[in-house]
C-alpha atoms as a PDB file:
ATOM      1  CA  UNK A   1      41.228 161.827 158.604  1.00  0.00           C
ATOM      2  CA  UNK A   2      38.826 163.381 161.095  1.00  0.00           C
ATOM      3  CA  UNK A   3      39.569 161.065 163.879  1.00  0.00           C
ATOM      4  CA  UNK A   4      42.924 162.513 163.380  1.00  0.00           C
ATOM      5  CA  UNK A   5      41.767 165.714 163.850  1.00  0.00           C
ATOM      6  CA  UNK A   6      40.061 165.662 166.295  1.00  0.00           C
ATOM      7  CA  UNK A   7      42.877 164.828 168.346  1.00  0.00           C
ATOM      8  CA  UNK A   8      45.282 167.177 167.188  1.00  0.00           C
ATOM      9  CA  UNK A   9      42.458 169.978 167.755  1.00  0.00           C
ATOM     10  CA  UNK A  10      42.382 168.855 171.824  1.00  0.00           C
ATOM     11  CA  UNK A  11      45.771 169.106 171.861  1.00  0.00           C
ATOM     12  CA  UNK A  12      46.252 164.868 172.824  1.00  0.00           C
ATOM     13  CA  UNK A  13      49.162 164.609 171.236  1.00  0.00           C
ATOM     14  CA  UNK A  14      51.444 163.366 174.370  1.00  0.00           C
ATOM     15  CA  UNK A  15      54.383 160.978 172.387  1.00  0.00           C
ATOM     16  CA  UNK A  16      53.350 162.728 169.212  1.00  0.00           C
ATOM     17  CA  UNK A  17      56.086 164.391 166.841  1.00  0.00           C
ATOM     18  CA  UNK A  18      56.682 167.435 167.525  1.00  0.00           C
ATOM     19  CA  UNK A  19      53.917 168.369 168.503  1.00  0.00           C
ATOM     20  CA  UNK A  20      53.987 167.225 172.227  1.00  0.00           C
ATOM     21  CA  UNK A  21      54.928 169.956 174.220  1.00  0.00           C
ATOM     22  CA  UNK A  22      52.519 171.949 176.673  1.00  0.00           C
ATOM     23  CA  UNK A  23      53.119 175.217 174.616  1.00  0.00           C
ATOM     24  CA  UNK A  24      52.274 173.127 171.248  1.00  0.00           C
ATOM     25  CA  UNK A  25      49.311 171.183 172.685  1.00  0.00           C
ATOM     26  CA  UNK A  26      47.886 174.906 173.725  1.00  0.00           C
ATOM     27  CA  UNK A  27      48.140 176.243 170.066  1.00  0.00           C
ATOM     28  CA  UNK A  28      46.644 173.297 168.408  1.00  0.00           C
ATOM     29  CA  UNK A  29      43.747 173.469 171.007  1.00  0.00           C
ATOM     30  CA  UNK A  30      43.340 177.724 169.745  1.00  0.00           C
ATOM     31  CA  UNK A  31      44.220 176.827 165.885  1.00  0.00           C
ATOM     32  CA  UNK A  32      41.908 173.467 165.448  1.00  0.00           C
ATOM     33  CA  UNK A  33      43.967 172.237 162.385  1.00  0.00           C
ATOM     34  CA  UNK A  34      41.757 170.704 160.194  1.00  0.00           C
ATOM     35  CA  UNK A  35      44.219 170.601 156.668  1.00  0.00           C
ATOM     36  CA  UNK A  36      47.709 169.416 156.565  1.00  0.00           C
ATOM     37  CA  UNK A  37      48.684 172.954 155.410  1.00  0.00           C
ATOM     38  CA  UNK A  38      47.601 173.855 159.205  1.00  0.00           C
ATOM     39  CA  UNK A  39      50.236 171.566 160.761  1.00  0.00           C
ATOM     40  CA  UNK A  40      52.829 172.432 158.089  1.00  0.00           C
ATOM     41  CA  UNK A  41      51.768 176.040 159.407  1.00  0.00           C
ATOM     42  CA  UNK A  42      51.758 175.563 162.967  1.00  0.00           C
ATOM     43  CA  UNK A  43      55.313 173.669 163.118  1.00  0.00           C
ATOM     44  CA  UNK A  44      56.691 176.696 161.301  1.00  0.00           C
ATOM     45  CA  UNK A  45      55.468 179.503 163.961  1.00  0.00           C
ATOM     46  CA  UNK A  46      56.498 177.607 166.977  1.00  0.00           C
ATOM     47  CA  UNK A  47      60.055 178.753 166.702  1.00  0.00           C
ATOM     48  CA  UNK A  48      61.666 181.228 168.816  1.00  0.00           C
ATOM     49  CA  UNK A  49      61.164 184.368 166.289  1.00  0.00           C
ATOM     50  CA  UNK A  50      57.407 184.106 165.702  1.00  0.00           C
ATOM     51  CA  UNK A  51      57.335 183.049 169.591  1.00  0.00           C
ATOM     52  CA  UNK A  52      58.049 186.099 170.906  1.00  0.00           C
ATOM     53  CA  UNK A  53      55.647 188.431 168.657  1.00  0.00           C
ATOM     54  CA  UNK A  54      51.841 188.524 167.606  1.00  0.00           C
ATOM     55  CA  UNK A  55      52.582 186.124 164.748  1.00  0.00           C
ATOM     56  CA  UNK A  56      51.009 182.684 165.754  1.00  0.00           C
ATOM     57  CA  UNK A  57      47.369 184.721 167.394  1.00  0.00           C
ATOM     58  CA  UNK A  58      47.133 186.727 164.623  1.00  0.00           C
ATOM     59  CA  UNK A  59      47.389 183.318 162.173  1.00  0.00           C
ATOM     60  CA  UNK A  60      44.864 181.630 164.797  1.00  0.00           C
ATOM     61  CA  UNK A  61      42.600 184.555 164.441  1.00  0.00           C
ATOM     62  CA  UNK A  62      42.686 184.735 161.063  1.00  0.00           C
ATOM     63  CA  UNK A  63      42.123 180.652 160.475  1.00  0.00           C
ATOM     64  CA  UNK A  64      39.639 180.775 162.857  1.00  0.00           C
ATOM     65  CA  UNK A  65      37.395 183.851 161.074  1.00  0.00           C
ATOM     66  CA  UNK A  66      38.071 186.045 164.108  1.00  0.00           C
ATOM     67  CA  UNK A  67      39.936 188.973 162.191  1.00  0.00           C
ATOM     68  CA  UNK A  68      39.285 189.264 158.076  1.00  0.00           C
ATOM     69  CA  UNK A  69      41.628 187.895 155.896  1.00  0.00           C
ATOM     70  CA  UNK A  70      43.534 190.927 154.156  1.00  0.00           C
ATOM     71  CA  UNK A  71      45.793 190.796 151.035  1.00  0.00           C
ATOM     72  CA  UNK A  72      47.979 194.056 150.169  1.00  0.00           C
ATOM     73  CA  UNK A  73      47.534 193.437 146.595  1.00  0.00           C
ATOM     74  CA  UNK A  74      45.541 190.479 144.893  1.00  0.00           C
ATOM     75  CA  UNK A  75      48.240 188.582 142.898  1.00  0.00           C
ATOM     76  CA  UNK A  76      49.190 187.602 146.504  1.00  0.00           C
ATOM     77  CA  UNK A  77      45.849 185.453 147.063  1.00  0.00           C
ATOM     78  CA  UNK A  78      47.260 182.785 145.319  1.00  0.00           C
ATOM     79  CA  UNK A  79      50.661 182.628 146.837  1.00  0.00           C
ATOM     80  CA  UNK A  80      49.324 183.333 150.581  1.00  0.00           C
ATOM     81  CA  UNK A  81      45.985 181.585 150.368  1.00  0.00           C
ATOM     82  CA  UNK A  82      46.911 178.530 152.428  1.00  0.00           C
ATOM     83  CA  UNK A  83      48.507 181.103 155.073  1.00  0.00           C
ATOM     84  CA  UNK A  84      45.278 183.485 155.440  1.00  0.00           C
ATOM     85  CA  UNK A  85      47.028 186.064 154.131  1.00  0.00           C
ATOM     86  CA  UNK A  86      50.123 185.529 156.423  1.00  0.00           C
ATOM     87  CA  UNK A  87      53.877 185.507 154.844  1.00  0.00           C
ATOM     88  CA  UNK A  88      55.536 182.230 156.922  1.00  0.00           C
ATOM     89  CA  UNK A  89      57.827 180.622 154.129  1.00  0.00           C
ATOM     90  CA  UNK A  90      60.750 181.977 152.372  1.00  0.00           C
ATOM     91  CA  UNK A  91      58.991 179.869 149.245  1.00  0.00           C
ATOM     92  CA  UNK A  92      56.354 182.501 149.654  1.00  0.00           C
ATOM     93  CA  UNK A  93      58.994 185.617 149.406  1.00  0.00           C
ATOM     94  CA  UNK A  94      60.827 184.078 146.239  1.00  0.00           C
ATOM     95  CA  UNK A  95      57.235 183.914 144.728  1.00  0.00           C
ATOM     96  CA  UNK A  96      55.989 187.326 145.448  1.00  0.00           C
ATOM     97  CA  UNK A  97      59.343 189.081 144.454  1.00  0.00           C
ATOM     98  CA  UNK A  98      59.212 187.137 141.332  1.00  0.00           C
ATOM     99  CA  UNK A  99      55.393 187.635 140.629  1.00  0.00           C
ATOM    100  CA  UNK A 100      54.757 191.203 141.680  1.00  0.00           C
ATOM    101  CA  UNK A 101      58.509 192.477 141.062  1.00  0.00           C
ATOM    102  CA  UNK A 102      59.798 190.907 138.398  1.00  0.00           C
ATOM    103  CA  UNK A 103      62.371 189.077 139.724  1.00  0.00           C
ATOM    104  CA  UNK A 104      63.791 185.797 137.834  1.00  0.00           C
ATOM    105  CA  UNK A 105      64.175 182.990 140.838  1.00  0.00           C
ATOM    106  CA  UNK A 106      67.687 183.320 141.056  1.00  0.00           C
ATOM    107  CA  UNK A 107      66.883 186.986 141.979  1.00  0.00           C
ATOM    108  CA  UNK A 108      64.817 186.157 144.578  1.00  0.00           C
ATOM    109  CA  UNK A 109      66.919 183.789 146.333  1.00  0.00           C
ATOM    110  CA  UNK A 110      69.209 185.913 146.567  1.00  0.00           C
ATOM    111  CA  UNK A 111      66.728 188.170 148.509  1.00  0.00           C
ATOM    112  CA  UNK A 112      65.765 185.439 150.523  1.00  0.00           C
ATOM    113  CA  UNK A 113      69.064 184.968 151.911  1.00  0.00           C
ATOM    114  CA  UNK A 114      69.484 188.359 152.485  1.00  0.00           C
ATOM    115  CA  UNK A 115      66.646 188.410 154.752  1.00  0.00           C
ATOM    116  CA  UNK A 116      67.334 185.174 156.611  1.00  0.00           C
ATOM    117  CA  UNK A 117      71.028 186.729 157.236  1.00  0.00           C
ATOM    118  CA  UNK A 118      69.668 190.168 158.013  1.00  0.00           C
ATOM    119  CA  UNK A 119      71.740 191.958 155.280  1.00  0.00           C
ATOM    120  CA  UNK A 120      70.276 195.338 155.268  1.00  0.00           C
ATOM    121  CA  UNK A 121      72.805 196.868 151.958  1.00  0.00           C
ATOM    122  CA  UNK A 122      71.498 193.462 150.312  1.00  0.00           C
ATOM    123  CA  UNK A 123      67.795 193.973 150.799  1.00  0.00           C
ATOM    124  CA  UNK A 124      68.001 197.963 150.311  1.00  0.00           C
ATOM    125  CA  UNK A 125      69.293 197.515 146.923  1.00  0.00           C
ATOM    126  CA  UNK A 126      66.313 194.452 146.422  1.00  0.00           C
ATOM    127  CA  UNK A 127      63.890 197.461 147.535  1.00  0.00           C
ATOM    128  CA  UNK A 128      64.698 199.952 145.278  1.00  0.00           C
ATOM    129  CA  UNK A 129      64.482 196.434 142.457  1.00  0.00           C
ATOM    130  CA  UNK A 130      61.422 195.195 143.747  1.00  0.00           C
ATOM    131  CA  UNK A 131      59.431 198.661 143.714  1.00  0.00           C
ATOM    132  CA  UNK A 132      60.859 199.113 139.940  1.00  0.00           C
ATOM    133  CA  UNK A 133      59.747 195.971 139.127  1.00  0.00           C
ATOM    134  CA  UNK A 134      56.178 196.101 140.444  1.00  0.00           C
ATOM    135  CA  UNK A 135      56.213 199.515 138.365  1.00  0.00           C
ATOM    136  CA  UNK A 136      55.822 197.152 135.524  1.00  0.00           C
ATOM    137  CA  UNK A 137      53.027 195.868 136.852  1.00  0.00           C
ATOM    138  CA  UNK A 138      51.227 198.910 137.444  1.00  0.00           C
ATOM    139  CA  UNK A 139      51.721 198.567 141.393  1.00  0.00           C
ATOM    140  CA  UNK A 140      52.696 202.103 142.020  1.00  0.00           C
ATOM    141  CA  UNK A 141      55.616 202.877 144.929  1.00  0.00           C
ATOM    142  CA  UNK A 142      53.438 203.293 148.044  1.00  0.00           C
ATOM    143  CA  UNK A 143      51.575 199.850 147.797  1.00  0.00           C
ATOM    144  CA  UNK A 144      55.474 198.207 146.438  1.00  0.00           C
ATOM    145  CA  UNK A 145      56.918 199.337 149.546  1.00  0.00           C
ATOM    146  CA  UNK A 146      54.161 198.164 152.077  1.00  0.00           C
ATOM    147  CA  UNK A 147      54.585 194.669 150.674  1.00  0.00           C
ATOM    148  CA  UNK A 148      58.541 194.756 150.268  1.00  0.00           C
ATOM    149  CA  UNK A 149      57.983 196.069 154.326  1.00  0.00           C
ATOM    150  CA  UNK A 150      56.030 192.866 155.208  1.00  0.00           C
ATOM    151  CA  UNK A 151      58.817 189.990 153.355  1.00  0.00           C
ATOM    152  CA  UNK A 152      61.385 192.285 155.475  1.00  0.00           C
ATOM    153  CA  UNK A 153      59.051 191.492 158.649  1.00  0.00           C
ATOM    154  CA  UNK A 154      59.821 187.874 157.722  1.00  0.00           C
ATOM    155  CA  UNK A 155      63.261 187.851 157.999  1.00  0.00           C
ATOM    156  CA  UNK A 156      62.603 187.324 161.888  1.00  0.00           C
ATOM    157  CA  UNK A 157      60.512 184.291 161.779  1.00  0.00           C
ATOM    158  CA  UNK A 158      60.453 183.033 158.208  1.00  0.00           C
ATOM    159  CA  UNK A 159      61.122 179.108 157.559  1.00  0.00           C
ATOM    160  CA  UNK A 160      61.468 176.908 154.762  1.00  0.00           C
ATOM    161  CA  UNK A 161      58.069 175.214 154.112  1.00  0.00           C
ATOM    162  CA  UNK A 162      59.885 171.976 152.431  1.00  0.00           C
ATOM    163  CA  UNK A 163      61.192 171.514 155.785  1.00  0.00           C
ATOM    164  CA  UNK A 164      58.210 172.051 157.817  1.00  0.00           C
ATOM    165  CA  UNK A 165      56.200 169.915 155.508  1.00  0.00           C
ATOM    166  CA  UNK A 166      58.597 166.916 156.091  1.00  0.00           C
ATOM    167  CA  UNK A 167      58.259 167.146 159.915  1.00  0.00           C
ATOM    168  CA  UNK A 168      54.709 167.394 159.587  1.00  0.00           C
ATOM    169  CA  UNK A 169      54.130 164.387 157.627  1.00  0.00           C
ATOM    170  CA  UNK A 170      55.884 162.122 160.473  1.00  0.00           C
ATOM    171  CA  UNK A 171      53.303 164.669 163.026  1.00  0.00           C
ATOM    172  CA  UNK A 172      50.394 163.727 161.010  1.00  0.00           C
ATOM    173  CA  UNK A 173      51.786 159.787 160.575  1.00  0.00           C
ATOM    174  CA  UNK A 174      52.266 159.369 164.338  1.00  0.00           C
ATOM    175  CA  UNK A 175      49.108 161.063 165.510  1.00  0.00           C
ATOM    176  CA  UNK A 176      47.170 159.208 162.746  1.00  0.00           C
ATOM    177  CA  UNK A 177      48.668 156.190 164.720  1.00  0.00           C
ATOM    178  CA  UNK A 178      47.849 157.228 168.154  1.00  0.00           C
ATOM    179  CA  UNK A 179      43.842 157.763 167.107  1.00  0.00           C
ATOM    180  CA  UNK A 180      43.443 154.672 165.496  1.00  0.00           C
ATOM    181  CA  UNK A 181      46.264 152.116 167.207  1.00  0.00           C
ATOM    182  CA  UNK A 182      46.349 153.377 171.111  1.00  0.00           C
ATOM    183  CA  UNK A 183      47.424 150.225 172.466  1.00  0.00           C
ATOM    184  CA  UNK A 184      49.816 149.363 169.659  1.00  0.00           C
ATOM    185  CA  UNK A 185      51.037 153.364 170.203  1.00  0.00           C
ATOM    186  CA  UNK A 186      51.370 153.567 173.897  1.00  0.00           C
ATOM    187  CA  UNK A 187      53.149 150.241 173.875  1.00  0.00           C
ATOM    188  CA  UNK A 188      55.716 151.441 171.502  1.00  0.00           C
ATOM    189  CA  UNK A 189      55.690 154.787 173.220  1.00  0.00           C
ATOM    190  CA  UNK A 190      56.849 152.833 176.604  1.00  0.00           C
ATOM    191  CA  UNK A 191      59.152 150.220 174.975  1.00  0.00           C
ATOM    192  CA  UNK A 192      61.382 153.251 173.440  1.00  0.00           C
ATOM    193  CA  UNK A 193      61.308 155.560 176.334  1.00  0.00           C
ATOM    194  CA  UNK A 194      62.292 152.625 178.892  1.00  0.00           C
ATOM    195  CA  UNK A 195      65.486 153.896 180.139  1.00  0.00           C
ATOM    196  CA  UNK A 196      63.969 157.027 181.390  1.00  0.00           C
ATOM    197  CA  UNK A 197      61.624 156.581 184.601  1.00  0.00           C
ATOM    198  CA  UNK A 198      60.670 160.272 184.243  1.00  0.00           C
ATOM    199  CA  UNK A 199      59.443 159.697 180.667  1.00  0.00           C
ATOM    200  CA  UNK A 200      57.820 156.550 181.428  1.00  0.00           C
ATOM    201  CA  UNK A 201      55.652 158.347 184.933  1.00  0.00           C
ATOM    202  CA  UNK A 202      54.256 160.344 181.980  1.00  0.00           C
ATOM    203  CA  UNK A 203      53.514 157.886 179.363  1.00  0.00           C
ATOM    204  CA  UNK A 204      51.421 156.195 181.898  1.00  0.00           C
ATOM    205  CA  UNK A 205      49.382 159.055 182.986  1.00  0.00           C
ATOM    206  CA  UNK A 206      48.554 159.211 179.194  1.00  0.00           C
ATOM    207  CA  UNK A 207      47.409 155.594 179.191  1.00  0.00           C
ATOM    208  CA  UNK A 208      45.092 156.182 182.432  1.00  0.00           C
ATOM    209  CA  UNK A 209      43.829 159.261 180.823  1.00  0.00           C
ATOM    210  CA  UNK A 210      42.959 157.291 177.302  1.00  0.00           C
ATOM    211  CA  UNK A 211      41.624 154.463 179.875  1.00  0.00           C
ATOM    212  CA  UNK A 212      43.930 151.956 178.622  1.00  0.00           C
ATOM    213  CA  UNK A 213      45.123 149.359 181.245  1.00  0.00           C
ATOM    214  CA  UNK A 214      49.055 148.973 181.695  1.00  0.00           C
ATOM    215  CA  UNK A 215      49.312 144.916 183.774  1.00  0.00           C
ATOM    216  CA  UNK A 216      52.295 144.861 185.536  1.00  0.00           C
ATOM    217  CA  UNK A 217      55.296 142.646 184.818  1.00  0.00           C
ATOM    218  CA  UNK A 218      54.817 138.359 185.727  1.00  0.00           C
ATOM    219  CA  UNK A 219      57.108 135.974 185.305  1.00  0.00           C
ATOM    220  CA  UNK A 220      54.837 133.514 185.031  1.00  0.00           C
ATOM    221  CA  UNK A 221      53.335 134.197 182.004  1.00  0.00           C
END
């Protein structure tokens, strides 16, 4: 919906889900989402682990066409397509180990856990797996290695994309409602955020920005 859009890509997204914070508002004014798989995207790198490194500018860069979209090995355009190239869900580890190393799915949840817990005798021993399994698939040791190195990068900041996809269907519902109901919105926005005077200051600024009038109280009508 490109009223939708539009909004998310200037950041007005005050009473939104998840998506209202100043820090959130700034990356979807840098990222201009313009698929779902953006916001799904977006709502997993604003975490804590891919706050604190060059995870989130380097996807903005890369969405945007400012660096080139690079793939270590080209079975993993398919599976990191929709991520420009980017590892961000433990979906995506479980489908490289078990496309370019051979693992069955159990396999490679097994390695996904390892990495989300940090267990570095787990994922040593899903290494020396994962390179003898890409063997097989004529992906010598070097190249194995450099890919097994970037899931183990993951293991600071990966998420599950089932999850993020979930909250970003209720993003994507409630700004869809803000662009095309902003009365209905902001009225709703004030009648569940009436118990806090703080909230309510801001909701009104929002309504003066989006030049909607807020008539005070009369007990006459």
């Amino acid at each position: 919906d490109g009223e939708t859009f539009e909004g998310l890509q200037k950041g007005e997204t005050l009473g939104v889900f998840q998506l209202e914070s100043s820090g959130m508002r700034e990356i979807l004014c840098k990222l201009k989402p313009s698929a779902f798989s953006d916001l799904v995207a977006v709502l997993s790198l604003y975490r804590p682990g891919p706050l604190g490194g060059t995870q989130i500018d380097e996807f903005v860069d890369r969405k945007n066409g400012k660096k080139p979209i690079v793939y270590e090995h080209p079975d993993l355009e398919s599976i990191l397509k929709e991520t420009y190239g980017i590892i961000l869900y433990q979906e995506q580890v479980m489908q490289i180990a078990s496309k370019l190393g051979g693992f069955t799915l159990g396999q490679a949840d097994i390695l996904r856990r390892a990495m989300g817990k940090k267990q570095a005798s787990v994922m040593e021993e899903k290494r020396r797996a994962f390179v003898d399994g890409a063997k097989e698939n004529k992906i010598d040791s070097r190249k194995a290695n450099r890919i097994f190195d970037l899931m183990a990068q993951f293991a600071g900041y990966g998420f599950n994309k089932s999850h993020s996809a979930g909250y970003a269907l209720i993003s994507f519902q409630t700004a869809y409602l803000k662009a095309h109901y902003p009365v209905e919105f902001v009225a709703a926005s004030l009648s569940s955020e009436m118990g806090s005077s703080d909230r309510l200051d801001i909701i009104l600024k929002e309504c003066k920005r989006m030049g909607i009038q807020v008539i005070s109280t009369d007990i006459n009508t």
